[in-house]
Protein backbone atom coordinates (compact mmCIF):
# COMPACT_ATOMS: atom_id res chain seq x y z
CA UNK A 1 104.15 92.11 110.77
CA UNK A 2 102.79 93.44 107.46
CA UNK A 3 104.49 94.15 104.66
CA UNK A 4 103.69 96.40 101.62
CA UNK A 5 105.48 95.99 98.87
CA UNK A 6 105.43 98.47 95.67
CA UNK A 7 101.53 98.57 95.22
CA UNK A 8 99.95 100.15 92.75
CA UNK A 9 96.01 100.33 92.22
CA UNK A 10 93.98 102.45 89.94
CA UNK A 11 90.35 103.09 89.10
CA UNK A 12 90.01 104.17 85.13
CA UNK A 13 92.22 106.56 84.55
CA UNK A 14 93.11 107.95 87.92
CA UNK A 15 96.27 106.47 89.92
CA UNK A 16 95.19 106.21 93.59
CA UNK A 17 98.43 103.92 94.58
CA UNK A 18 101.37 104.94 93.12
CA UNK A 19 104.31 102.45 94.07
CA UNK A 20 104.15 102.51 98.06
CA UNK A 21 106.31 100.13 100.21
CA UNK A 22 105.75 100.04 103.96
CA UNK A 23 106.36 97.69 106.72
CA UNK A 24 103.66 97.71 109.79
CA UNK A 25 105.16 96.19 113.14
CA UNK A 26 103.91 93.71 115.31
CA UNK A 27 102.91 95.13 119.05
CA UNK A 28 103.00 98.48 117.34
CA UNK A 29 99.83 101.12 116.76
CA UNK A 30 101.09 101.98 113.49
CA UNK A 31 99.66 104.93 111.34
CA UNK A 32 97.94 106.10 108.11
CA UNK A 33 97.94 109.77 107.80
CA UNK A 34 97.12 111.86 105.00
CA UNK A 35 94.72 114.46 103.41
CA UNK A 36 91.38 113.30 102.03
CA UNK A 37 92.15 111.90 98.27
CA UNK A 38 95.47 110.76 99.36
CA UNK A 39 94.88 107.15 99.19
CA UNK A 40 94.30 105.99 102.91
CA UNK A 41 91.03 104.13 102.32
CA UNK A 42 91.99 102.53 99.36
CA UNK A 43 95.35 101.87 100.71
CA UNK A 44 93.69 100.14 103.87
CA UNK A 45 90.72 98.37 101.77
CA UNK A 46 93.81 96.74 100.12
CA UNK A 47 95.77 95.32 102.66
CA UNK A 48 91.89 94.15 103.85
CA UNK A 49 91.39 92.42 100.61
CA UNK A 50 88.75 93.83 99.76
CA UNK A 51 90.63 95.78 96.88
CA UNK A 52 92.86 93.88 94.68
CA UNK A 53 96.05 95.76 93.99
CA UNK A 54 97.11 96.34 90.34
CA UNK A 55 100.49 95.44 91.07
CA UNK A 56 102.60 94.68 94.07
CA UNK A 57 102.12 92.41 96.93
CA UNK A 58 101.22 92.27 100.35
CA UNK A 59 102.96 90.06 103.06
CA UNK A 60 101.20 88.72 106.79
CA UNK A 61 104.30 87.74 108.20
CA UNK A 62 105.88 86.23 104.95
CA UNK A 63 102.43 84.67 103.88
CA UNK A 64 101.89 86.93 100.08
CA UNK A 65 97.93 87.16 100.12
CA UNK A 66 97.74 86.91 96.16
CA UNK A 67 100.04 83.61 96.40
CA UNK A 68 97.84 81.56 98.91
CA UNK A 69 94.98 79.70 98.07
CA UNK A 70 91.25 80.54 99.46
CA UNK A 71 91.94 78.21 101.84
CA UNK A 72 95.09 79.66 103.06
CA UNK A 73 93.16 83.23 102.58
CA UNK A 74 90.28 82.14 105.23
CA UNK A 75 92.70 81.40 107.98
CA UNK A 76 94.68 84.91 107.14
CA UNK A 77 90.95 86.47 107.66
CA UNK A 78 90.35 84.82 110.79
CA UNK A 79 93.53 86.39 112.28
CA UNK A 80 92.34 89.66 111.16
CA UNK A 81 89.61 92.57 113.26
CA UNK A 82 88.24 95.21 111.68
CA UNK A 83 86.74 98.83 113.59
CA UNK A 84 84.83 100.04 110.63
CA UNK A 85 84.33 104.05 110.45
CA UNK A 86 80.68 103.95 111.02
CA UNK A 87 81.12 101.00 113.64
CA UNK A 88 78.91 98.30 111.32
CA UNK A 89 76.83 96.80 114.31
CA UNK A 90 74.01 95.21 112.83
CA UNK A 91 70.86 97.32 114.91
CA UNK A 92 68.47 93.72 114.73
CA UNK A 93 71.11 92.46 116.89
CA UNK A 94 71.47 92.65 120.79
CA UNK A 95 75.43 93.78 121.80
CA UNK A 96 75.79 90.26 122.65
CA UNK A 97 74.92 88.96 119.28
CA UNK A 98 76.63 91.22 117.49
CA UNK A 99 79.88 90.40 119.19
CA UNK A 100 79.42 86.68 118.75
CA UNK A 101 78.95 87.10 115.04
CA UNK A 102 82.85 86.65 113.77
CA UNK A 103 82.35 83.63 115.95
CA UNK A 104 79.65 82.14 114.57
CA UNK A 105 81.50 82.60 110.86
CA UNK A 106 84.91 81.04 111.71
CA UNK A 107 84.34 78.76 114.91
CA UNK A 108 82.93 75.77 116.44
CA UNK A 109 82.49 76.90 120.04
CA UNK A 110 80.18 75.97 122.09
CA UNK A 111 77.40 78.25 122.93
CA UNK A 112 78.83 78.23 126.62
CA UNK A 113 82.30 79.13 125.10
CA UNK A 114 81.08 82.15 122.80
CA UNK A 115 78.98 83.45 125.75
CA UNK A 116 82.14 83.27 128.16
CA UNK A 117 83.96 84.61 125.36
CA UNK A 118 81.67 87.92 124.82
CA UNK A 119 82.20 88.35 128.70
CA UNK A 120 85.44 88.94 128.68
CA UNK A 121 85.71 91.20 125.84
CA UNK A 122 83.30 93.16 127.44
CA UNK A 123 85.25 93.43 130.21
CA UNK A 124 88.64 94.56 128.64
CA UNK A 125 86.43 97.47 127.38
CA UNK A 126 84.74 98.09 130.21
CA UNK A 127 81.06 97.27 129.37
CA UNK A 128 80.12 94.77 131.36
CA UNK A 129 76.16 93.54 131.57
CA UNK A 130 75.23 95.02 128.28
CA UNK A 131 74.60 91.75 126.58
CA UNK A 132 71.22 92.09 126.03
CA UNK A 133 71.37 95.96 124.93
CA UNK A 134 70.49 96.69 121.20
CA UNK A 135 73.41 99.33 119.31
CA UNK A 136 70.61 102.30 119.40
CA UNK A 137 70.23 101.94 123.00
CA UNK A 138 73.86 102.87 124.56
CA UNK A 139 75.95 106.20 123.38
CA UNK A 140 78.01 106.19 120.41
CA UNK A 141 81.38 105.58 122.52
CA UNK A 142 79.76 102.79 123.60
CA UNK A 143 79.05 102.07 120.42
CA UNK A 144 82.68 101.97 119.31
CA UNK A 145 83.61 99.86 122.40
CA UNK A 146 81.09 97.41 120.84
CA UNK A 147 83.05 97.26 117.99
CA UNK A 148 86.52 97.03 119.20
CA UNK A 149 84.85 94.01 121.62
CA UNK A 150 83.84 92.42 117.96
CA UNK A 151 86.59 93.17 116.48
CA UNK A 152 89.19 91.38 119.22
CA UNK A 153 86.61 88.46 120.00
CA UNK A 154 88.58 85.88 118.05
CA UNK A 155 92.64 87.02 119.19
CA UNK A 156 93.46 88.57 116.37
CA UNK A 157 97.13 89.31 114.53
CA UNK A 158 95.84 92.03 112.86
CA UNK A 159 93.62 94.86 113.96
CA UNK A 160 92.98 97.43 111.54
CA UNK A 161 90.76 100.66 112.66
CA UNK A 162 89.41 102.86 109.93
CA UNK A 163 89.04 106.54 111.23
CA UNK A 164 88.07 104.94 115.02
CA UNK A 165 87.62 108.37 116.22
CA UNK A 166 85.32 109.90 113.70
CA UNK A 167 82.53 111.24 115.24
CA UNK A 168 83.67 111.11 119.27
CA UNK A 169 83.95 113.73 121.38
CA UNK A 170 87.57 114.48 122.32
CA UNK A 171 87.46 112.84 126.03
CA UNK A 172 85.78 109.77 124.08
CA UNK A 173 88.18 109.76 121.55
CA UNK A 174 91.27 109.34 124.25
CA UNK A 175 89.20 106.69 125.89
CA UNK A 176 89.17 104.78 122.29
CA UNK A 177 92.88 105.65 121.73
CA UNK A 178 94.00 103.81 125.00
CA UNK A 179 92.25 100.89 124.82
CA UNK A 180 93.30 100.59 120.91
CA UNK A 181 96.79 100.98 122.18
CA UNK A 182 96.36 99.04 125.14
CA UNK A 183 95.18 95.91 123.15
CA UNK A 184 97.64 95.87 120.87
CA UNK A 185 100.06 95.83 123.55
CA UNK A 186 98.21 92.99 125.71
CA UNK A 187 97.65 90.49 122.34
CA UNK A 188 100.92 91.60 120.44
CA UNK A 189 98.74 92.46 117.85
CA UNK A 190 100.18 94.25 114.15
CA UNK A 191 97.42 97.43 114.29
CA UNK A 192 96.89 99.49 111.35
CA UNK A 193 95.25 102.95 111.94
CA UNK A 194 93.75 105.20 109.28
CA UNK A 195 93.12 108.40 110.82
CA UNK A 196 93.22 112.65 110.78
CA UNK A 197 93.03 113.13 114.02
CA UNK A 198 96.18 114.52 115.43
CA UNK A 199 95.52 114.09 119.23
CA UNK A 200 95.78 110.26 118.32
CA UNK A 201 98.87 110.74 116.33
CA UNK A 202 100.81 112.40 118.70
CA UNK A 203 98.93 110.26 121.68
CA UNK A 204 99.77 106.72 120.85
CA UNK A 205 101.78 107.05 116.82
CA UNK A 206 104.55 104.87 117.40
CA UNK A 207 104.73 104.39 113.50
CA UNK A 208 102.99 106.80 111.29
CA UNK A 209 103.46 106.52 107.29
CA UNK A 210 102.35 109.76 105.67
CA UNK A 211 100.45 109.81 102.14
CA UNK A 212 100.53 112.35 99.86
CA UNK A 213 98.52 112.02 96.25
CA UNK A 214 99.33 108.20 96.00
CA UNK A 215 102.64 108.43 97.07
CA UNK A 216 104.74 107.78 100.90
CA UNK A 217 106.26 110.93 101.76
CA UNK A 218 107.49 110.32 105.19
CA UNK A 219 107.27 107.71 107.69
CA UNK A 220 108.74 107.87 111.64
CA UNK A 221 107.20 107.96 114.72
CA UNK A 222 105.18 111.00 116.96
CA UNK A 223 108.41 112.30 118.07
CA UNK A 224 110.20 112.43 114.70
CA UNK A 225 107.38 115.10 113.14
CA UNK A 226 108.59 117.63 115.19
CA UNK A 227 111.79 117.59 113.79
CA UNK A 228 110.79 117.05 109.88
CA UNK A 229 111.68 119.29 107.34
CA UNK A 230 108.92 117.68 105.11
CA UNK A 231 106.66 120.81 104.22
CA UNK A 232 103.89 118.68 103.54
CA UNK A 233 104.11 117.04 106.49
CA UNK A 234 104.48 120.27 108.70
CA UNK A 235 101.17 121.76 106.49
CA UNK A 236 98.93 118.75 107.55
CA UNK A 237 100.43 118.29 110.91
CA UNK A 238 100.94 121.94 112.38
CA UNK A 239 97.82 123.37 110.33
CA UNK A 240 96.30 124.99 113.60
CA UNK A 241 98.05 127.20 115.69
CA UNK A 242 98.14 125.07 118.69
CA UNK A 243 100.32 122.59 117.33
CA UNK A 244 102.80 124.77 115.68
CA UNK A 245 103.15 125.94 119.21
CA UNK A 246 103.73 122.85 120.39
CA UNK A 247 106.09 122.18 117.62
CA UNK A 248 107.87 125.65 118.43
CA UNK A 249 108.16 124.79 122.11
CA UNK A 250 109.40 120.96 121.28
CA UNK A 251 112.22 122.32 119.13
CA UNK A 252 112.88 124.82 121.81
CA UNK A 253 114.00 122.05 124.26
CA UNK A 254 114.93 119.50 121.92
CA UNK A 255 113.01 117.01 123.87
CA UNK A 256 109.66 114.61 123.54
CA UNK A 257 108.41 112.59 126.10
């Protein structure tokens, strides 16, 4: 579990973070949603570390990052994956090697081990025999497979996925969804999502905090924004026509499954 507690960050003048609490669950796919400028990014780069809050704390199952030594901080990182937007696979490196590089940084295994070890990440996301495949030579689904594969090499507690679908088409994107979902199940991992994409929301939200300018406005799960009365909310969520259908015809039966 992560917990947020009352941060606060700005840059200059401007107030990005304005006083949000939030608690992410463990086995969960839990959600960042929001406009652009609402504070995702910074918001996730924070809980990453690689932003230091101007006030407030945040908790890795009751371990305060800001109240542990470096130490203390290393091990936290270990226990954390990362799915970076633009997927971050280093193009010098075959698949193989870029998969073994978290393992190279915070492990002793044995060559044998870490080559066992890429297998079977490969297989969960079904790319086996790529190994020896350089990032510009499969498809950009692939791609992102890669990185969840990198990402989930070394067990992790925490999984975080910055905008995973950015750039997929929509079958891909579903494909990506799943085995995020799927994953987080299987290791009883605490995943943190930071995404617009509203087929993933309402595919595999089962907690979804809402941002708004800085602030939380709303958090609940996929089936709760059907029945919100939060007008921002409705705006970002039922924007196309589509969805308010869907939203229309949900209410109409007064059931989600």
């Amino acid at each position: 579990m992560i917990e947020v507690k009352n941060l606060y960050k700005s840059f200059g003048n401007k107030q990005v973070l304005k006083g949000i609490s939030a608690v992410f669950e463990t086995g969960k796919t839990n959600m960042i949603i929001g406009q652009s400028g609402a504070g995702k990014t910074v918001f996730l780069k924070s809980m990453l570390g690689l932003i230091k809050p101007d006030d407030g704390y945040i908790s890795f199952d009751g371990r305060i990052w800001e109240q542990l030594s470096l130490k203390e901080q290393r091990q936290i990182r270990k226990e954390v994956g990362v799915v970076f937007q633009g997927n971050a696979l280093f193009d010098s490196m075959t698949i193989e090697e870029n998969i073994k590089f978290p393992m190279r940084m915070f492990t002793t295994m044995t060559p044998a081990e870490k080559k066992d070890r890429v297998n079977e990440v490969l297989e969960q996301v079904n790319l086996e025999g790529i190994n020896d495949k350089y990032p510009a030579e499969i498809s950009g689904g692939q791609q992102k497979r890669v990185a969840i594969a990198r990402a989930i090499v070394l067990y992790p507690k925490y999984l975080f996925c910055d905008e995973p679908n950015s750039g997929l088409d929509p079958k891909t994107a579903i494909l990506i969804d799943n085995l995020i979902h799927d994953l987080t199940v299987r290791y009883n991992t605490t995943t943190v999502i930071n995404t617009h994409d509203m087929n993933s929301i309402m595919e595999i939200g089962e907690k979804i905090i809402f941002l708004k300018n800085g602030h939380k406005q709303w958090e609940g799960d996929k089936s709760d924004i059907f029945f919100t009365d939060n007008k921002d909310l409705n705006d970002f969520v039922f924007s196309s026509f589509l969805f308010k259908r869907v939203k229309e015809l949900v209410q109409k039966e007064g059931y989600f499954g």
